[in-house]
N, C-alpha and C. Protein backbone atom coordinates (compact mmCIF):
# COMPACT_ATOMS: atom_id res chain seq x y z
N UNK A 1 12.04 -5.18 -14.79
CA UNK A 1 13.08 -5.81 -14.01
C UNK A 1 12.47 -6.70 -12.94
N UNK A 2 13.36 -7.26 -13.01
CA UNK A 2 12.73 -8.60 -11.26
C UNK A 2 13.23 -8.54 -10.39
N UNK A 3 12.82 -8.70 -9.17
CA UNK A 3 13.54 -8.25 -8.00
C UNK A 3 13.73 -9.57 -7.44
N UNK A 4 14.93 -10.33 -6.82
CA UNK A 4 14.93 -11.09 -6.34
C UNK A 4 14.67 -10.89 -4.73
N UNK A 5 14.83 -12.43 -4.46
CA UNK A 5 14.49 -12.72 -2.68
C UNK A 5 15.36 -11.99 -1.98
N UNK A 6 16.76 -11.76 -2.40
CA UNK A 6 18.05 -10.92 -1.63
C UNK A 6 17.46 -10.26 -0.35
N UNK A 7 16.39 -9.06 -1.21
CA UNK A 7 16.33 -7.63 -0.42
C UNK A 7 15.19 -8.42 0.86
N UNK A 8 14.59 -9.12 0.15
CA UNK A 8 13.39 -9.82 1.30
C UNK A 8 13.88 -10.39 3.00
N UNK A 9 15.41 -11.11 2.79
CA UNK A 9 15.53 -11.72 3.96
C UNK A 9 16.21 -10.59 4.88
N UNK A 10 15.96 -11.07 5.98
CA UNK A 10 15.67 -10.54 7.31
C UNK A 10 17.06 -10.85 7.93
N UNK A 11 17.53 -10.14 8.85
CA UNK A 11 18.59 -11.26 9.54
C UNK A 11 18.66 -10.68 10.71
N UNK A 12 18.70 -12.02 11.58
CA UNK A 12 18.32 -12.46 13.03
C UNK A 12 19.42 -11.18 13.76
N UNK A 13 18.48 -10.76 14.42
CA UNK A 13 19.55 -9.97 16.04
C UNK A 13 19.94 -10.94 16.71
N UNK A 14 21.67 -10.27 16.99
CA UNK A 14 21.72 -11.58 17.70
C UNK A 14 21.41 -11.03 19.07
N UNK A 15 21.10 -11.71 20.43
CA UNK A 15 20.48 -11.69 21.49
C UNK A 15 22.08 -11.87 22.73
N UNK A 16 21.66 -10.64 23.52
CA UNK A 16 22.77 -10.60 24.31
C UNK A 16 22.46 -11.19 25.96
N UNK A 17 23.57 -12.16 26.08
CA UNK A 17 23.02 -12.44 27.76
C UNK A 17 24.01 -11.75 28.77
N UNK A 18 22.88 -11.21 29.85
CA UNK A 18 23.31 -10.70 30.37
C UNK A 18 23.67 -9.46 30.63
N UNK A 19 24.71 -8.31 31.67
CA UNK A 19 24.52 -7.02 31.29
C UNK A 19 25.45 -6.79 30.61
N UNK A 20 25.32 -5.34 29.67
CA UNK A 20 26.20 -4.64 28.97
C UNK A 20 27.03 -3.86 29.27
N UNK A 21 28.41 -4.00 29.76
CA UNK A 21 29.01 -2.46 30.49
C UNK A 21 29.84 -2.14 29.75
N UNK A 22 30.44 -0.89 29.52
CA UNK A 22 31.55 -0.43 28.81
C UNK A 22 32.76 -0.76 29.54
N UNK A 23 32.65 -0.30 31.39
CA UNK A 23 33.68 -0.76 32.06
C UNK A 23 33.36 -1.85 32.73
N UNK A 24 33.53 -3.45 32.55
CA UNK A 24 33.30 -4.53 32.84
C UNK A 24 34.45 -4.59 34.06
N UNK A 25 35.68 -3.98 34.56
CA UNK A 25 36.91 -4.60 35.08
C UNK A 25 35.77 -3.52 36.60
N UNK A 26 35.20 -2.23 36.38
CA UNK A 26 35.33 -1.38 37.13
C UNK A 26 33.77 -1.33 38.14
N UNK A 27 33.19 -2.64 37.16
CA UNK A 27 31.39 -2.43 37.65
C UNK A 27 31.86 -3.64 38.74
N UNK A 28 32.77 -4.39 39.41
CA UNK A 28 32.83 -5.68 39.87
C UNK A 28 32.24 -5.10 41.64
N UNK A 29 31.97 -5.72 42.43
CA UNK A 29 31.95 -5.12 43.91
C UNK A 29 33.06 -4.79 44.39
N UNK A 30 34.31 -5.73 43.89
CA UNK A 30 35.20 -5.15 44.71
C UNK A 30 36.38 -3.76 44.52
N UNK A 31 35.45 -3.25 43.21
CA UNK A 31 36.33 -1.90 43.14
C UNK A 31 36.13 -0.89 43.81
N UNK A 32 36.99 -0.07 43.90
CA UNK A 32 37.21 0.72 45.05
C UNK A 32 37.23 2.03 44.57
N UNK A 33 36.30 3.19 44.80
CA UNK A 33 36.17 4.43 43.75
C UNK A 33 35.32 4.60 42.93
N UNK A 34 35.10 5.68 42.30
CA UNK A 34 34.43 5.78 41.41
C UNK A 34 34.34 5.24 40.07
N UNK A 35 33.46 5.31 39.28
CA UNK A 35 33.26 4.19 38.33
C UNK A 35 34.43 4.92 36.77
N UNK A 36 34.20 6.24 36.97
CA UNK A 36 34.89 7.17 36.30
C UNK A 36 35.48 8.60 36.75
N UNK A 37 36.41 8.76 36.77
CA UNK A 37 36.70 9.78 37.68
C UNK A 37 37.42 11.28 36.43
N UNK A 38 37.03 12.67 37.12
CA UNK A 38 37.03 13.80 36.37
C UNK A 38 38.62 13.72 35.71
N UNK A 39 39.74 13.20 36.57
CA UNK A 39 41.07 13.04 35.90
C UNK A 39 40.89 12.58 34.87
N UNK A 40 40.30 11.58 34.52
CA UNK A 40 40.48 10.36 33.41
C UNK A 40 40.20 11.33 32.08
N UNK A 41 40.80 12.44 31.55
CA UNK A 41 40.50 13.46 30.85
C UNK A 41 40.67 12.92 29.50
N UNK A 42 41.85 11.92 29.07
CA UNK A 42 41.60 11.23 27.46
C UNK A 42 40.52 10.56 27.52
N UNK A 43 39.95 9.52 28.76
CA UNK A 43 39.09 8.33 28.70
C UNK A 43 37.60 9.20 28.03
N UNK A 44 37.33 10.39 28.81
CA UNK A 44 36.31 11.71 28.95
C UNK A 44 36.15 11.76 27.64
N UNK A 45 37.32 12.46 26.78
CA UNK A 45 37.29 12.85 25.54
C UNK A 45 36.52 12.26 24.66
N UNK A 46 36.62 10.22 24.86
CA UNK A 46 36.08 9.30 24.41
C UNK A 46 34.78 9.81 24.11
N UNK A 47 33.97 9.95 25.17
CA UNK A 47 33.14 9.85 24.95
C UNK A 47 32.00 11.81 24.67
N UNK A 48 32.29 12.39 24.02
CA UNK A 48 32.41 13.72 23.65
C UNK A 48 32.54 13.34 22.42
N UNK A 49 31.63 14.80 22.00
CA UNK A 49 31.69 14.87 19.75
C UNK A 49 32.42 15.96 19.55
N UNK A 50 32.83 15.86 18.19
CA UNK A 50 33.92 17.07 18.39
C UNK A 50 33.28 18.70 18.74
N UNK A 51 32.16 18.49 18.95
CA UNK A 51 31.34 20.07 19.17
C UNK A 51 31.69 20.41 20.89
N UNK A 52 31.87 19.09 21.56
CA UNK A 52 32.29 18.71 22.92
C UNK A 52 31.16 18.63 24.04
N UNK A 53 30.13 18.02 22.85
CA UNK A 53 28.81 17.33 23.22
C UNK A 53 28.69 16.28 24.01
N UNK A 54 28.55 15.51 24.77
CA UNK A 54 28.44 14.22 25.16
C UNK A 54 27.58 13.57 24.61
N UNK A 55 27.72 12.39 24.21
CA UNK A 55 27.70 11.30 23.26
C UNK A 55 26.45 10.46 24.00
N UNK A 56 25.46 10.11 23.08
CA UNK A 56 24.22 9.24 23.46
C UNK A 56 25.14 8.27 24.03
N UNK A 57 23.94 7.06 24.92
CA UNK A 57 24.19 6.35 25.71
C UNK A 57 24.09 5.12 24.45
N UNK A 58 23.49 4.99 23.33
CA UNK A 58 23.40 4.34 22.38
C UNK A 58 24.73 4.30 21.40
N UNK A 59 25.47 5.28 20.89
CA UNK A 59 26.23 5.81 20.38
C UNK A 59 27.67 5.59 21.35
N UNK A 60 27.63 5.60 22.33
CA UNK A 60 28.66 5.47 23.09
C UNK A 60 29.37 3.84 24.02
N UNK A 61 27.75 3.34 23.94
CA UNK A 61 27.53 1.65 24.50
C UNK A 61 27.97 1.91 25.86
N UNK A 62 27.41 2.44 26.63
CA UNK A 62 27.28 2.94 27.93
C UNK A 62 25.82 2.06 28.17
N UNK A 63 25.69 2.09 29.77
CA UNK A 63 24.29 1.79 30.74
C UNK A 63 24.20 2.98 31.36
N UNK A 64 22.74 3.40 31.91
CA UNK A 64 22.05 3.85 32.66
C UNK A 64 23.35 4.82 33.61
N UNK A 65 23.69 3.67 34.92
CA UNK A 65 24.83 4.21 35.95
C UNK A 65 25.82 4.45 34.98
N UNK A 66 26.53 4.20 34.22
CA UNK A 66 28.12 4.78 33.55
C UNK A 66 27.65 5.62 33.17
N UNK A 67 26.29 6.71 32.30
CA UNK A 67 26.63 7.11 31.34
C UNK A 67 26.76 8.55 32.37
N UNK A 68 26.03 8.49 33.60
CA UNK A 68 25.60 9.31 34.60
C UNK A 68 27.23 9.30 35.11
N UNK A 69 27.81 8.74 35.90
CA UNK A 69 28.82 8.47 35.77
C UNK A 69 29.67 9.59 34.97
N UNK A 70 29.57 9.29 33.81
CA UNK A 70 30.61 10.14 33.12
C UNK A 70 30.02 11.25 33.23
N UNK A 71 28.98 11.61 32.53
CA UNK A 71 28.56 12.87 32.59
C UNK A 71 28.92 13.92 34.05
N UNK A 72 28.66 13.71 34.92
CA UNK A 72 29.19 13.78 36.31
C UNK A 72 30.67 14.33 36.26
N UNK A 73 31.28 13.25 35.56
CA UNK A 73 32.49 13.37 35.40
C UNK A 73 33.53 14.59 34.82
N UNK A 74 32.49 15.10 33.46
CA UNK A 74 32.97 15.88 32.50
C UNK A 74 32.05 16.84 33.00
N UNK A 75 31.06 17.25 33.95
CA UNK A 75 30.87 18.32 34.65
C UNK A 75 31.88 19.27 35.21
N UNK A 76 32.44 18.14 36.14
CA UNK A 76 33.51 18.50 37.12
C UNK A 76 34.77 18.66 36.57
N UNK A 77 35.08 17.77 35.44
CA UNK A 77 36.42 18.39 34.66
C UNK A 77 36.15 19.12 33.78
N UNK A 78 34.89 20.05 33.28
CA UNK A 78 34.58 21.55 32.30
C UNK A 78 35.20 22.67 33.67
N UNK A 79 34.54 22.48 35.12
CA UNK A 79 34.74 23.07 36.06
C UNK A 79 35.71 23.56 36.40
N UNK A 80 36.83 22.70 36.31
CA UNK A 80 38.03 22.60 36.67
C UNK A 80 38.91 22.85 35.50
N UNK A 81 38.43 22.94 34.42
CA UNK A 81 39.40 23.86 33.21
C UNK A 81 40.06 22.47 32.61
N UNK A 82 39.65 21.04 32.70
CA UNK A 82 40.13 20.33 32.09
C UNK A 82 40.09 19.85 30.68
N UNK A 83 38.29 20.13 30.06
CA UNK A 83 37.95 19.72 28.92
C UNK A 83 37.23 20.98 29.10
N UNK A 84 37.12 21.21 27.52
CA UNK A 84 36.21 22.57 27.10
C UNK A 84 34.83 22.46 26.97
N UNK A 85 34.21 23.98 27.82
CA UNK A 85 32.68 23.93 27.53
C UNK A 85 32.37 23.75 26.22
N UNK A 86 32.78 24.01 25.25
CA UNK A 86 32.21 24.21 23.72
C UNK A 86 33.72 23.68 22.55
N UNK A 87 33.31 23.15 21.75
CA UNK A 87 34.01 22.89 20.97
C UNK A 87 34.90 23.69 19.93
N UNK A 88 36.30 23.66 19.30
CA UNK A 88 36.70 24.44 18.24
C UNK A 88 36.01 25.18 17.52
């Protein structure tokens, strides 16, 4: 059999300018509060596997400050009986 060029080509990343945020409305200076807060208990869920793991920073398209941020977040709402330590 012959293998054609197909499998050979490569294709370009595309190149991002600038930063990456998940919350773009909430990273601005002039917001007021926290970036994510323990209420936000559906937004939370988001980012949780169904084991009620929290979700890579890769996997989730989070930065550095948000992902801390949330995590923080879903500390304080496991604490508070909002989201479950452990999954179904």
């Amino acid at each position: 059999m012959m293998r054609t060029d197909n499998n050979k080509k490569k294709k370009k990343k595309e190149r991002r300018t600038g930063p990456v945020t998940r919350f773009p409305e909430r990273a601005k200076k002039d917001w007021i509060g926290p970036i994510i807060s323990f209420r936000e208990v559906d937004l939370l869920r988001k980012f949780m596997t169904s084991s009620a793991k929290l979700m890579s920073r890769k996997r989730s398209g989070t930065n550095a400050q948000e992902q801390a941020c949330i995590k923080n977040a879903i500390k304080q709402a496991r604490f508070m009986a909002l989201l479950p330590y452990t999954g179904p």
